[in-house]
C-alpha atoms as a PDB file:
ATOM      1  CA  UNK A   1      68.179  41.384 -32.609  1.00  0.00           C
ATOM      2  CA  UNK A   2      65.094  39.883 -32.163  1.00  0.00           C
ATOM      3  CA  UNK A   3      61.681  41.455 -30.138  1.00  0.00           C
ATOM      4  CA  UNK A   4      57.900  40.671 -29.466  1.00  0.00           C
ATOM      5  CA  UNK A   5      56.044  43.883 -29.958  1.00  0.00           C
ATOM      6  CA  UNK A   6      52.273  44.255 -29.069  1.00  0.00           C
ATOM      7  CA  UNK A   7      50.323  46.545 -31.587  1.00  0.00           C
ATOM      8  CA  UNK A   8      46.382  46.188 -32.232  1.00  0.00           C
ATOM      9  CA  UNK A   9      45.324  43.443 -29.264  1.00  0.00           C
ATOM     10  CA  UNK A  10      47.667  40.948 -31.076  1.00  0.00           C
ATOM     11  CA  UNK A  11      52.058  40.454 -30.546  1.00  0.00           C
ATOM     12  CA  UNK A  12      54.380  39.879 -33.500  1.00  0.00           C
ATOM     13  CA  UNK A  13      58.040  38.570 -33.474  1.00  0.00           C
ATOM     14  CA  UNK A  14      60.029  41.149 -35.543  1.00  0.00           C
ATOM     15  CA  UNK A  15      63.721  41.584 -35.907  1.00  0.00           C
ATOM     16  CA  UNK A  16      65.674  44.401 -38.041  1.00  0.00           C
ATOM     17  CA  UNK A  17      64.539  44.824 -41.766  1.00  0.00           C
ATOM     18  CA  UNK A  18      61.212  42.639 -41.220  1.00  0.00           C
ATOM     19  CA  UNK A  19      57.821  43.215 -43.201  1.00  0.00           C
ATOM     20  CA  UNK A  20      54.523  43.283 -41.031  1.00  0.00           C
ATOM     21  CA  UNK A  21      50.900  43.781 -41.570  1.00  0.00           C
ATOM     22  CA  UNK A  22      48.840  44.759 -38.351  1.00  0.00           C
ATOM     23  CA  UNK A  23      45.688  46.583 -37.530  1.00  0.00           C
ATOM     24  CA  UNK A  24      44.968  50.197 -39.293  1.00  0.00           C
ATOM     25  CA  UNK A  25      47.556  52.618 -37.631  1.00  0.00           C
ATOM     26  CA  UNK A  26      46.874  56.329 -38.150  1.00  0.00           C
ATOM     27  CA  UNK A  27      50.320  58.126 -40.313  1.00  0.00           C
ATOM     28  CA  UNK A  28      50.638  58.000 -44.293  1.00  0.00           C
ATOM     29  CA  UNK A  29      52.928  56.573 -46.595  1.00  0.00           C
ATOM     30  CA  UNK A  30      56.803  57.009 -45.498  1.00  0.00           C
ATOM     31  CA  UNK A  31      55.784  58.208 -41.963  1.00  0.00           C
ATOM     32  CA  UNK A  32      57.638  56.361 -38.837  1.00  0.00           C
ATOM     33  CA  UNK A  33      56.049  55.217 -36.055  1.00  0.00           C
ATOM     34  CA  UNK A  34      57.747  53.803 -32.588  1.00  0.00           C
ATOM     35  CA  UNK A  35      55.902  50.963 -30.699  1.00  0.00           C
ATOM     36  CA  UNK A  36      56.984  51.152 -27.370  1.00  0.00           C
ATOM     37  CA  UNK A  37      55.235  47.938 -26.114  1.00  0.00           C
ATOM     38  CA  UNK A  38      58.203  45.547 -25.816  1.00  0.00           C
ATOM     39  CA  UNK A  39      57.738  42.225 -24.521  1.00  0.00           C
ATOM     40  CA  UNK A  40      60.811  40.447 -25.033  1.00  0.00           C
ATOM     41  CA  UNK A  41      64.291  41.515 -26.830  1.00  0.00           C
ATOM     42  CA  UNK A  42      66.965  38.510 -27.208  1.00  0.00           C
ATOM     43  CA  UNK A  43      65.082  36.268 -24.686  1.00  0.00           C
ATOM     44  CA  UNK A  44      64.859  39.529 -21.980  1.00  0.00           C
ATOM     45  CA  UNK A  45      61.115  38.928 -20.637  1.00  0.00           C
ATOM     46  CA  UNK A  46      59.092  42.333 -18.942  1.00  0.00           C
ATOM     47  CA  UNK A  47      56.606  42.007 -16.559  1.00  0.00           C
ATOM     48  CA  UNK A  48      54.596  43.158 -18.673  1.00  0.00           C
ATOM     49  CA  UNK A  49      56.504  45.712 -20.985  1.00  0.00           C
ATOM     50  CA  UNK A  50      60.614  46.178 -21.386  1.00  0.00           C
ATOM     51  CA  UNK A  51      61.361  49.709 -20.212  1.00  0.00           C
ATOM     52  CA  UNK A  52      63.838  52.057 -21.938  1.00  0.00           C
ATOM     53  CA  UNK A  53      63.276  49.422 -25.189  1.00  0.00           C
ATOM     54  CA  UNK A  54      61.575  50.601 -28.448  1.00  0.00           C
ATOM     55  CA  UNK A  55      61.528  49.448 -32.509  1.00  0.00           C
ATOM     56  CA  UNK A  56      61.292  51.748 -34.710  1.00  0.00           C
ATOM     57  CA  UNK A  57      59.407  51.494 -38.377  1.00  0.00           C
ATOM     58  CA  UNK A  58      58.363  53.036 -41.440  1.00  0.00           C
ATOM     59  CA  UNK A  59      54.707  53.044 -42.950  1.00  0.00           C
ATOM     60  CA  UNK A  60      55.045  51.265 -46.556  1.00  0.00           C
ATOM     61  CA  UNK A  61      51.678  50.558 -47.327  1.00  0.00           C
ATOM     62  CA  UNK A  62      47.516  51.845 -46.033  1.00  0.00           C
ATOM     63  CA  UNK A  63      45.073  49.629 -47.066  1.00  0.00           C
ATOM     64  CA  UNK A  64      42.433  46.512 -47.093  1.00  0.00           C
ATOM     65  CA  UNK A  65      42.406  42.876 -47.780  1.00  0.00           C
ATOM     66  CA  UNK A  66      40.248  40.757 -49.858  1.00  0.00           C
ATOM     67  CA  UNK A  67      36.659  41.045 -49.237  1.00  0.00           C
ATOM     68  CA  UNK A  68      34.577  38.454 -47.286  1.00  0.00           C
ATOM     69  CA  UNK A  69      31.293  36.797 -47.768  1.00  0.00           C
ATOM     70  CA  UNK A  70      29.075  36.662 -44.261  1.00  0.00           C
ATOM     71  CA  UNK A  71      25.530  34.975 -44.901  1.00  0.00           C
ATOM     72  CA  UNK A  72      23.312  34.387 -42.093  1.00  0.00           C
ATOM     73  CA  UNK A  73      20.240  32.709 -42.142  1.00  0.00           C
ATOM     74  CA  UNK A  74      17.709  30.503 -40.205  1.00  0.00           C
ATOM     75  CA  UNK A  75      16.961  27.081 -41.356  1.00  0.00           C
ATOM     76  CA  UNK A  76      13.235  26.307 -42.772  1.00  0.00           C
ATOM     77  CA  UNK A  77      12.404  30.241 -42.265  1.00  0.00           C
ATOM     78  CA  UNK A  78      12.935  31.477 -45.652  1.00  0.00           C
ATOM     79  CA  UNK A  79      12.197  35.444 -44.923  1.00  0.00           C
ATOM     80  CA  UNK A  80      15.276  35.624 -42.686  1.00  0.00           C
ATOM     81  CA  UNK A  81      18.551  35.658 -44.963  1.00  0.00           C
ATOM     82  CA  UNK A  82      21.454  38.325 -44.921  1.00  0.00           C
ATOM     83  CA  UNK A  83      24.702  38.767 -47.276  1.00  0.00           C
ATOM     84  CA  UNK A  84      27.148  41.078 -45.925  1.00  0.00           C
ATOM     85  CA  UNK A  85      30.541  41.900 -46.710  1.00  0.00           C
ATOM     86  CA  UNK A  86      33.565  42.967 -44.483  1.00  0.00           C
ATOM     87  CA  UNK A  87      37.349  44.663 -45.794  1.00  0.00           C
ATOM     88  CA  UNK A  88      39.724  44.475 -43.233  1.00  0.00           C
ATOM     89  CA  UNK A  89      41.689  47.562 -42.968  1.00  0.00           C
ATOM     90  CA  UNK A  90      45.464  47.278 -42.658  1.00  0.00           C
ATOM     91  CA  UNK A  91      49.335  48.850 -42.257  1.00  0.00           C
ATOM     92  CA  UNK A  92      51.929  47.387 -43.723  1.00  0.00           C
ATOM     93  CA  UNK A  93      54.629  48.428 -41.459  1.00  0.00           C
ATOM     94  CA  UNK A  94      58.812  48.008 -42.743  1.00  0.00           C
ATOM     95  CA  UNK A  95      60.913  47.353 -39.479  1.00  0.00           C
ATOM     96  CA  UNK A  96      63.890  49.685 -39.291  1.00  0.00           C
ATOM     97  CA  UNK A  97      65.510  49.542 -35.736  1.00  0.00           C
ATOM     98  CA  UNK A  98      65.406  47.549 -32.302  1.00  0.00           C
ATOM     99  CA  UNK A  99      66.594  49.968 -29.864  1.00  0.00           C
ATOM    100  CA  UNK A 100      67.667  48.586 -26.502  1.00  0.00           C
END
């Protein structure tokens, strides 16, 4: 079984056993979380969600990815420039069950 599941703002195509990384959920390592937001299971669209369809998944992994570099600065105006640096929190989530 197949599903698009919305999580964070963004959707992800996930079947049975698959490994995803989205936005910081709250839970620890080895909790399970249900996203209920279904939009499509084996080609079934919602309008906007599926009802009575959730998948199911285990928390593998809390943390952040590789650090970015933002500079800003104006041209010819040497007193404005600013480094600043950004880590991306995320969940790496273990797909366990499409129920529907």
């Amino acid at each position: 079984m197949k599903a698009i599941i919305k999580t964070g703002g963004k959707q992800y195509y996930v079947s049975e056993k698959d490994v995803i990384y989205v936005e910081k959920l709250n839970g620890n390592d080895g909790d399970k979380i249900v996203f209920d937001e279904v939009l499509m299971l084996d080609g079934k669209v919602g309008s906007p969600y599926l009802k009575n369809v959730t998948v199911e998944g285990v928390i593998s992994k809390q943390g952040k990815q590789k650090k970015i570099r933002i500079f800003r600065y104006k041209q010819k105006d040497r007193s404005h420039r600013k480094t600043q640096g950004h880590r991306q929190p995320y969940t790496k989530v273990e797909i366990t069950k499409i129920n529907g």
